[in-house]
N, C-alpha and C. Protein backbone atom coordinates (compact mmCIF):
# COMPACT_ATOMS: atom_id res chain seq x y z
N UNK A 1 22.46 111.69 61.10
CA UNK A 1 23.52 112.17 61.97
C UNK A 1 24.85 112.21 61.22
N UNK A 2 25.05 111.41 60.83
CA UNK A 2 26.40 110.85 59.83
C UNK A 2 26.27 112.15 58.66
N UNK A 3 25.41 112.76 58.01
CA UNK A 3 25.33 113.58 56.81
C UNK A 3 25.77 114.67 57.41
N UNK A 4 24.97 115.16 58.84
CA UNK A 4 25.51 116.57 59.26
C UNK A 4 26.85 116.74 59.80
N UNK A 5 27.56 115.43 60.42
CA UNK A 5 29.15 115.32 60.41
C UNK A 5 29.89 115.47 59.24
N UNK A 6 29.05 115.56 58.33
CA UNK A 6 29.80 115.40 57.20
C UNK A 6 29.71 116.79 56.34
N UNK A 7 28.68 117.08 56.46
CA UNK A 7 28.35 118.36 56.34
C UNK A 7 29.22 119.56 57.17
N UNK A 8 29.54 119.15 58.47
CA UNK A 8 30.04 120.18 59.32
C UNK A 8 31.90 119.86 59.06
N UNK A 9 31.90 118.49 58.61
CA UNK A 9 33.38 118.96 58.35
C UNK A 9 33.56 119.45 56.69
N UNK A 10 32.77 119.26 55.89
CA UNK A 10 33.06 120.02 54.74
C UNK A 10 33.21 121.34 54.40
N UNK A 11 32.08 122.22 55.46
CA UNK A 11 32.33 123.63 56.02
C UNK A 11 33.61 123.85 56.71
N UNK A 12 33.95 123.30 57.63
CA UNK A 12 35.24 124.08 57.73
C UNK A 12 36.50 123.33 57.24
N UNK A 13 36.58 122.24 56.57
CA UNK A 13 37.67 122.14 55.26
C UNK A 13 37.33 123.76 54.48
N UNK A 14 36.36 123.79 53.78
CA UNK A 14 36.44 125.11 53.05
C UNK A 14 36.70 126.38 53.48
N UNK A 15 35.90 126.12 54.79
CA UNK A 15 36.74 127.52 55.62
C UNK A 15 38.19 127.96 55.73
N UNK A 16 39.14 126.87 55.76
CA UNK A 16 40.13 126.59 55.91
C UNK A 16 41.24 126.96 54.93
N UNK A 17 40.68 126.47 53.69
CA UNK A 17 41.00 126.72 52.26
C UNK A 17 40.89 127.72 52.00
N UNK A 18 39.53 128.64 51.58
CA UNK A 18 39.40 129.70 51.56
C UNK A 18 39.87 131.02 52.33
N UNK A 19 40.32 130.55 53.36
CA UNK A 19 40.61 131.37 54.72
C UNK A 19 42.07 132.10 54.59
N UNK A 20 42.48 130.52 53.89
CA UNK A 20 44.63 130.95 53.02
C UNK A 20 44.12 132.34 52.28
N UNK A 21 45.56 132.83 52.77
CA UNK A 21 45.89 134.68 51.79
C UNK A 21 47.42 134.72 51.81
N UNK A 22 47.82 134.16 50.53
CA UNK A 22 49.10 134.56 50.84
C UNK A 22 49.85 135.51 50.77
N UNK A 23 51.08 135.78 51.69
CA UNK A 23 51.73 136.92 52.20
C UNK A 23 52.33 137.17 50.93
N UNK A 24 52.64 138.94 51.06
CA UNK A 24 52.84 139.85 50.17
C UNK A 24 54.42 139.66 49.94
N UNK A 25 54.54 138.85 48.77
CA UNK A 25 56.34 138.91 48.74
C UNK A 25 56.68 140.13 47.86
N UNK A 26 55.85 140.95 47.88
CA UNK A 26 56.56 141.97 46.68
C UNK A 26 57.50 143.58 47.25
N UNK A 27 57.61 143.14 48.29
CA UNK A 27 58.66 144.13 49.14
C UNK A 27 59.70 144.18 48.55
N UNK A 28 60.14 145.51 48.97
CA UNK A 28 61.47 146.09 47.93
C UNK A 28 62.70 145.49 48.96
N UNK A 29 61.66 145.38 50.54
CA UNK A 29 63.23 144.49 51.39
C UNK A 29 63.39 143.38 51.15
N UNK A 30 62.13 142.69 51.20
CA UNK A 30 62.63 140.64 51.05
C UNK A 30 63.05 140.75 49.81
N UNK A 31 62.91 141.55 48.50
CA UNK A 31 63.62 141.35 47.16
C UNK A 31 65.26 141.66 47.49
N UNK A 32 65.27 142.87 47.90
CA UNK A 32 67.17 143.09 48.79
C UNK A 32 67.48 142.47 49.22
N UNK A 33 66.71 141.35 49.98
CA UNK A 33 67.42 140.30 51.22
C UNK A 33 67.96 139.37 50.85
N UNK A 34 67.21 138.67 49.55
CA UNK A 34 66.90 137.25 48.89
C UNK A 34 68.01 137.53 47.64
N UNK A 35 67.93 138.78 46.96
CA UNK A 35 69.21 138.87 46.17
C UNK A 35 70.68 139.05 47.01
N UNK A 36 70.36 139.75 48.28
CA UNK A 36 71.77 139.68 48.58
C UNK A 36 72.16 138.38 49.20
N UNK A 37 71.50 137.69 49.75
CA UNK A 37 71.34 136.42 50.43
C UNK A 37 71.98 135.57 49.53
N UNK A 38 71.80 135.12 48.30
CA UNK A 38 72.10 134.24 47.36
C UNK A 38 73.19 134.62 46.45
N UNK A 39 73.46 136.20 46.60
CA UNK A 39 74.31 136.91 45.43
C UNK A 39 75.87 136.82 46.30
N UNK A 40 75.53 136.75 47.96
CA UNK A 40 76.97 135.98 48.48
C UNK A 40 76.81 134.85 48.94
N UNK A 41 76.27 133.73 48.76
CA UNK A 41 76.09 132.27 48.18
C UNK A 41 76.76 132.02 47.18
N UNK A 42 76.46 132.54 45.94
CA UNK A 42 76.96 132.35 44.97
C UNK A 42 78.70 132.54 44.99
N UNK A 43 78.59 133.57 45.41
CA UNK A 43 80.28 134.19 45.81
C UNK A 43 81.18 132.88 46.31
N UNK A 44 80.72 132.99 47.24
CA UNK A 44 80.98 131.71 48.44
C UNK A 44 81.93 130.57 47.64
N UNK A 45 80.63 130.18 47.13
CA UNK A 45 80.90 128.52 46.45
C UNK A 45 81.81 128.86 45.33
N UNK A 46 81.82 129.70 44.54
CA UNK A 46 82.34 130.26 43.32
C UNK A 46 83.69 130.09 43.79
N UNK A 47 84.01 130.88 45.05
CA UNK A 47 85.45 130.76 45.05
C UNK A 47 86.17 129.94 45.58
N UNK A 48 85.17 128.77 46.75
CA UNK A 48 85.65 127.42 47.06
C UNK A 48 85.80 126.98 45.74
N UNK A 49 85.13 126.60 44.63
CA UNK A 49 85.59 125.60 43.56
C UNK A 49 86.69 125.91 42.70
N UNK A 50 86.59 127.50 42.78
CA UNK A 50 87.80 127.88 42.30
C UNK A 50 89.03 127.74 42.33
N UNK A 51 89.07 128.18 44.09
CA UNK A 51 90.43 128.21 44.43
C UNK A 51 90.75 126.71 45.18
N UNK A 52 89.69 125.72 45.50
CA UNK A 52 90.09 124.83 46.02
C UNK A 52 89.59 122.83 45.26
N UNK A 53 89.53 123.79 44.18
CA UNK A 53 88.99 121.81 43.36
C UNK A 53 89.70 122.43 41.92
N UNK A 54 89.37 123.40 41.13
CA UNK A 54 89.69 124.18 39.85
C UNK A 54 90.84 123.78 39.93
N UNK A 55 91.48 124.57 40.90
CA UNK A 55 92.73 125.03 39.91
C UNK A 55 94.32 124.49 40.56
N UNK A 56 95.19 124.05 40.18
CA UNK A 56 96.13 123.17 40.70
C UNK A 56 96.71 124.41 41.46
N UNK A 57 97.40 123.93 42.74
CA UNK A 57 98.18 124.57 43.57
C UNK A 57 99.23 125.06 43.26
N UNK A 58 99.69 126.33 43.73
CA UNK A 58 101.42 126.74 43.15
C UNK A 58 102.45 126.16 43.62
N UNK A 59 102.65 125.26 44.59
CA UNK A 59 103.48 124.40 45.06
C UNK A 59 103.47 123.29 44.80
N UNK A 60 102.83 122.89 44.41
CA UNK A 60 103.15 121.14 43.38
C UNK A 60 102.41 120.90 42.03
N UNK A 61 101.32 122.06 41.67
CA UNK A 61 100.82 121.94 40.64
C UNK A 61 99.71 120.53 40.56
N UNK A 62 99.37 120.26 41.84
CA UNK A 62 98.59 119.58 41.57
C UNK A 62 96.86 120.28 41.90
N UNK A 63 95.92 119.22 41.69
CA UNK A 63 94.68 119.63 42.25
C UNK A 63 94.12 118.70 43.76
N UNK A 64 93.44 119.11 44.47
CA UNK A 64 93.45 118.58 45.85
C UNK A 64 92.83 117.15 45.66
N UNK A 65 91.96 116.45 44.48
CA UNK A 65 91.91 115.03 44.01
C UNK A 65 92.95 114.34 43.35
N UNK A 66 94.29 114.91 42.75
CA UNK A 66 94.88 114.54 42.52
C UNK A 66 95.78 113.81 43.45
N UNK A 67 96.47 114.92 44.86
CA UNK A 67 97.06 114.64 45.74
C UNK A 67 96.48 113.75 46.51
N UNK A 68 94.96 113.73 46.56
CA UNK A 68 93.94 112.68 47.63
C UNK A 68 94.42 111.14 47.08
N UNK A 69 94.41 111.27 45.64
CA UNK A 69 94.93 109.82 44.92
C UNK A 69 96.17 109.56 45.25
N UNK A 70 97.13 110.17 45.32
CA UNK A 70 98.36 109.78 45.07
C UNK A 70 98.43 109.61 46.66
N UNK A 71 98.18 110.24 48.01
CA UNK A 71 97.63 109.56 49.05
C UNK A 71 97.37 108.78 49.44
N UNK A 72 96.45 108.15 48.48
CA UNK A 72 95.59 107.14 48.50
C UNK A 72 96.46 105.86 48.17
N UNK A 73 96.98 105.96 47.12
CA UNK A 73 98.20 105.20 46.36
C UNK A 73 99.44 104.87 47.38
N UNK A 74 99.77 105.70 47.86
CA UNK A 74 101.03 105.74 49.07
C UNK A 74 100.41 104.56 49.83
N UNK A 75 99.43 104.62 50.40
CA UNK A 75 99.25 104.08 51.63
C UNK A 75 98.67 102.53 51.05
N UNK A 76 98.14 102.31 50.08
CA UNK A 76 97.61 100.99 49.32
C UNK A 76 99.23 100.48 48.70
N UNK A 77 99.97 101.19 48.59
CA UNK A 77 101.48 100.90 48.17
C UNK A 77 102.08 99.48 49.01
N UNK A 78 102.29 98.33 47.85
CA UNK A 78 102.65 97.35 48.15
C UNK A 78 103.61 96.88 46.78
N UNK A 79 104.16 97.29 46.06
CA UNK A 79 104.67 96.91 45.27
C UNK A 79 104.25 96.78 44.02
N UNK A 80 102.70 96.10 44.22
CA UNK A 80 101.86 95.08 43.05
C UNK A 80 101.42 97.22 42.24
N UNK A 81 100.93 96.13 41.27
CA UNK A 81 99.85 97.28 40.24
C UNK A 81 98.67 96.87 41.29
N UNK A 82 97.96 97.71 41.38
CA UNK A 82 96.32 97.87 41.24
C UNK A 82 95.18 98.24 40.77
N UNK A 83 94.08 97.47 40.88
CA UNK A 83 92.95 97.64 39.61
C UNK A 83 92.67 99.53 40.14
N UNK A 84 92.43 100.24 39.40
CA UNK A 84 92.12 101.57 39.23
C UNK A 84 90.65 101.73 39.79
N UNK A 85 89.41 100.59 39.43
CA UNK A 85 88.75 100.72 40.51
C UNK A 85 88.71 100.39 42.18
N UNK A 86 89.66 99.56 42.50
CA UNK A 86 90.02 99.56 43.87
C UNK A 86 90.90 101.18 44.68
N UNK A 87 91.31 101.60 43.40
CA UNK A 87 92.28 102.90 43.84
C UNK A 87 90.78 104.20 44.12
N UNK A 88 89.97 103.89 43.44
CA UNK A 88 89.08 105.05 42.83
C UNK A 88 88.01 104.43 44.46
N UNK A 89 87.94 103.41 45.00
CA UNK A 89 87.37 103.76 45.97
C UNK A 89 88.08 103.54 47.30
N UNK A 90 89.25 102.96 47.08
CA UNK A 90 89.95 103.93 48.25
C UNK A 90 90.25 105.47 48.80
N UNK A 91 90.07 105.69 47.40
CA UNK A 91 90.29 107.36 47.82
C UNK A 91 89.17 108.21 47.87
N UNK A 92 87.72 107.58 47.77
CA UNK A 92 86.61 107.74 48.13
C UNK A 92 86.40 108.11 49.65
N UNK A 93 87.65 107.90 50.70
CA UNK A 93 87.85 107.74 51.66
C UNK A 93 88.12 109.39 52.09
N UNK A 94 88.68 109.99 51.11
CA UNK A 94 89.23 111.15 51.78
C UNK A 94 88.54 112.30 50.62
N UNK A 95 87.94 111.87 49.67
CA UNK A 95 87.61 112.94 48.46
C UNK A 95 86.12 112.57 48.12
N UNK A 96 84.88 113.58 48.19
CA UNK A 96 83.73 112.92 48.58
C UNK A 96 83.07 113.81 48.25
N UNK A 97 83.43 113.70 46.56
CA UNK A 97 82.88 114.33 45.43
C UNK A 97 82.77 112.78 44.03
N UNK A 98 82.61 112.05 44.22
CA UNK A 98 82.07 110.89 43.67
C UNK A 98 83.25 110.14 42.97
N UNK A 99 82.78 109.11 42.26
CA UNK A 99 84.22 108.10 41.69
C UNK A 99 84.18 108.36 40.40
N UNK A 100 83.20 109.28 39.83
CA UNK A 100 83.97 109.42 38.12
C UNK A 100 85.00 110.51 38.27
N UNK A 101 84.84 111.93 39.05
CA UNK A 101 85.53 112.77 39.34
C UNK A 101 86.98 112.10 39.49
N UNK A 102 87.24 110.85 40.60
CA UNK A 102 88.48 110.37 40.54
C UNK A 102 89.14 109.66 39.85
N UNK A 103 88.13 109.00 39.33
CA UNK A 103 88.76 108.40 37.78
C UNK A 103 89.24 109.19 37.11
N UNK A 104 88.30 109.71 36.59
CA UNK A 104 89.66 110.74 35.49
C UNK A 104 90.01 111.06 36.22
N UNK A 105 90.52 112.10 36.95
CA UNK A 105 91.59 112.76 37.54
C UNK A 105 93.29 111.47 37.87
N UNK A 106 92.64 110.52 38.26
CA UNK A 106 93.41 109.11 37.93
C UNK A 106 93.99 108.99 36.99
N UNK A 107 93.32 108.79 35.68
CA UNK A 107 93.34 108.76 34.22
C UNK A 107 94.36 109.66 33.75
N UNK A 108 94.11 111.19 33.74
CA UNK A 108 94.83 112.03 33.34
C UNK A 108 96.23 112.52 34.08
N UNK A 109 96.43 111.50 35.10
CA UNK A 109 97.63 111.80 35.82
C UNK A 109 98.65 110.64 35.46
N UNK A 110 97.57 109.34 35.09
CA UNK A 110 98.44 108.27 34.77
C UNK A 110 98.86 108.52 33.34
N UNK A 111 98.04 109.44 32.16
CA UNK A 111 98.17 109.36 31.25
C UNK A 111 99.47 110.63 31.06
N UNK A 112 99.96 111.34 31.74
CA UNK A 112 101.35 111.86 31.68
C UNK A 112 102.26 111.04 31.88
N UNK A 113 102.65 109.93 32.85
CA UNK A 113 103.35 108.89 32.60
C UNK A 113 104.55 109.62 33.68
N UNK A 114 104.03 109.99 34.64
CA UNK A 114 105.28 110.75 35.70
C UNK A 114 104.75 110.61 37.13
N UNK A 115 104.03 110.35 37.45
CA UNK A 115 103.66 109.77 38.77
C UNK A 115 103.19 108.51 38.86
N UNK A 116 102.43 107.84 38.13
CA UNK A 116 101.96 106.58 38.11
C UNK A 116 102.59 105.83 36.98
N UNK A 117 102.80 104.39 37.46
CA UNK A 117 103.15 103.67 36.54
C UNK A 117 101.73 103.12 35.92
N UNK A 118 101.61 103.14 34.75
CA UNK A 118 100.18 102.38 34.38
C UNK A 118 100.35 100.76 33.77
N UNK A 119 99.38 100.00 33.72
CA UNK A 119 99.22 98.97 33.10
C UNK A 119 98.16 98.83 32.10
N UNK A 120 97.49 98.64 31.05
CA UNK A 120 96.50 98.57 30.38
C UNK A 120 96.33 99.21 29.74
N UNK A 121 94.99 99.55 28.99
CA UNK A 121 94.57 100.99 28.09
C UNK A 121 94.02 101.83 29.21
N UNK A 122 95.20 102.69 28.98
CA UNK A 122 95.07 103.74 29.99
C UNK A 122 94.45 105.96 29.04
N UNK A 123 94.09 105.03 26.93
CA UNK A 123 93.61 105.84 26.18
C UNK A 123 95.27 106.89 25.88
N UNK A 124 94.51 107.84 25.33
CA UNK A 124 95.62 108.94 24.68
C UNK A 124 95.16 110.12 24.70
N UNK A 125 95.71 111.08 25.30
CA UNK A 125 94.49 112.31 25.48
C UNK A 125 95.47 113.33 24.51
N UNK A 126 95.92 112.75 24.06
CA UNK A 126 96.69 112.95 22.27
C UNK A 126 95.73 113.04 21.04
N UNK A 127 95.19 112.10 21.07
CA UNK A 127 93.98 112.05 20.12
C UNK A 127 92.72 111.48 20.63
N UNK A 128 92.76 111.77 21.75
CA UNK A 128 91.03 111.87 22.66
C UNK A 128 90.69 110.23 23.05
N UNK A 129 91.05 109.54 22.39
CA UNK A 129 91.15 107.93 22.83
C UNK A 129 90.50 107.88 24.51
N UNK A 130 89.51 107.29 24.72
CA UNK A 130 89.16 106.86 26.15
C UNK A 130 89.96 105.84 26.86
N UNK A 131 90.31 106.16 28.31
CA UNK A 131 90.81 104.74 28.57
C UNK A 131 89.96 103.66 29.08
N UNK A 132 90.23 102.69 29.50
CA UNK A 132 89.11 100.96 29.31
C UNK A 132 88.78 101.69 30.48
N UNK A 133 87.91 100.67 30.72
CA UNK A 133 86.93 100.57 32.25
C UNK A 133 87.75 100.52 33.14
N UNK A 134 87.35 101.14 34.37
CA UNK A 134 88.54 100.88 36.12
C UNK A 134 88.73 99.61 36.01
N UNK A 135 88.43 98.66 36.16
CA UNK A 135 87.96 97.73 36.28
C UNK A 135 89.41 96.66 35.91
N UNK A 136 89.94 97.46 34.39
CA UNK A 136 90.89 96.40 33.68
C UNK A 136 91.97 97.28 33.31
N UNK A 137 92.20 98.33 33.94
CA UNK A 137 93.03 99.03 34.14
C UNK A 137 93.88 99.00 35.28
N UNK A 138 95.50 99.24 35.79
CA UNK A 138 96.25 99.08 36.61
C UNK A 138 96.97 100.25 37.10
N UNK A 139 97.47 100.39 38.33
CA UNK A 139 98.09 101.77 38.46
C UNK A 139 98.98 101.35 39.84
N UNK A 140 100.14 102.07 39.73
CA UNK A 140 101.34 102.03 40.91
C UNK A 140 101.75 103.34 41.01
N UNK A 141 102.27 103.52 42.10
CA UNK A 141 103.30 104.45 42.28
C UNK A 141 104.27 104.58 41.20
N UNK A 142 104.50 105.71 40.53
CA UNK A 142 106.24 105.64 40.07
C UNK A 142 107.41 105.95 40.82
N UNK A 143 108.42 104.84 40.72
CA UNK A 143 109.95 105.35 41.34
C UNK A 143 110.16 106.34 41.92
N UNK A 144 109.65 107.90 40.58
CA UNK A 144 110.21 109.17 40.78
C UNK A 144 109.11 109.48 41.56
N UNK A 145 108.06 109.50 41.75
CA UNK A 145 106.94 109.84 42.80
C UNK A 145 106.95 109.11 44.13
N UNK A 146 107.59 107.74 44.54
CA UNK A 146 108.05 107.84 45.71
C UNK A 146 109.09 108.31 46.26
N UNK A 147 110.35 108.66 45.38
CA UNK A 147 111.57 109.44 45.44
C UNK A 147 111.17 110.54 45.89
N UNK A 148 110.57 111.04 45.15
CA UNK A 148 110.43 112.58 45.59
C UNK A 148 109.12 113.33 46.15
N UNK A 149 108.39 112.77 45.84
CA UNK A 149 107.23 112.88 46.62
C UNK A 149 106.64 112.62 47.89
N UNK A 150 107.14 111.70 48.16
CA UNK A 150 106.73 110.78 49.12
C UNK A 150 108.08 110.72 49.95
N UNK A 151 109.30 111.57 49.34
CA UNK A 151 110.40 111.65 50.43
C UNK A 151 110.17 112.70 51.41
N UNK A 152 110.69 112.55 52.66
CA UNK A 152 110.38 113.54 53.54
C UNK A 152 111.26 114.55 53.77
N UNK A 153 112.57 114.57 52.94
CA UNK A 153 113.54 115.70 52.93
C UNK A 153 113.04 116.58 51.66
N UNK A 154 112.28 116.28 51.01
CA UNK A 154 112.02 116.74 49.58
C UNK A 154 110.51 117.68 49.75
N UNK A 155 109.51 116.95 50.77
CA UNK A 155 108.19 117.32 50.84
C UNK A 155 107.55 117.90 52.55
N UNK A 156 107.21 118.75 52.60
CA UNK A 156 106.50 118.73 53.72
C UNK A 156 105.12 118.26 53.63
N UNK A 157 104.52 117.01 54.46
CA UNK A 157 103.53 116.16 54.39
C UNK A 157 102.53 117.43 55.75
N UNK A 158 101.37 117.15 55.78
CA UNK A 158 100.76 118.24 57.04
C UNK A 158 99.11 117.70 56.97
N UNK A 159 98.57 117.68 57.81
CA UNK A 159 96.68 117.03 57.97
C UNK A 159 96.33 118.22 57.30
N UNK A 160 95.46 117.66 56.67
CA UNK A 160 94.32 118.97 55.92
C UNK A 160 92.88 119.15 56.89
């Protein structure tokens, strides 16, 4: 009894198997659909990264992780320095494209020496020098970046 159950489900497993035909993708429409489908996909994203992570804004010249940090910085603003990895996941808070992305972007803003005050090896992008780990690195507001940045006769602040 047990052999012909076994028998009768092995027949139609194979039936089953054999039975698959797969559908004809070689249409001249699903090829039109699937290229145009993805060919403004591509568009799409191309010009979000472009116009909105790429390339610094014409009104402050910054990039939208840059401003997320210095955001970020405002509101952690207590006077003290802070470790650069505490900054890098505070601002994890509002920018949520990962923490190396904000590190450097950190890095290379502290390493102009006009918005952030730095503490540590913060490297030289003079002669390519890395800076240390978040970790043992420090970062503040500068003077002139709460002066003027962070003044409200100077800046219009607005929710994104």
């Amino acid at each position: 009894m047990n052999d012909d159950i076994n028998e009768l489900i092995e027949r139609q497993w194979e039936e089953l198997h054999t039975a698959y035909k797969p559908t004809d993708f070689q249409g001249e429409d699903i090829k039109h659909l699937l290229t145009g489908m993805y060919q403004n996909w591509f568009l799409d994203y191309a010009s979000y990264v472009i116009l909105e992570r790429a390339v610094p804004h014409i009104n402050d010249g910054l990039k939208p992780v840059q401003r997320r940090i210095l955001h970020s910085m405002k509101r952690m603003d207590d006077g003290r320095y802070n470790k650069v990895a505490n900054i890098v996941g505070h601002t994890m808070q509002f920018h949520p494209h990962g923490d190396a992305s904000i590190g450097d972007a950190l890095v290379q803003l502290g390493q102009k020496d006009l918005l952030i005050d730095c503490q540590g090896n913060w490297g030289n992008m003079l002669t390519g020098d890395g800076a240390a780990a978040p970790r043992y690195i420090e970062a503040r507001l500068s003077k002139f970046a709460l002066e003027v940045i962070f003044n409200s006769k100077t800046t219009l602040w607005k929710l994104s």
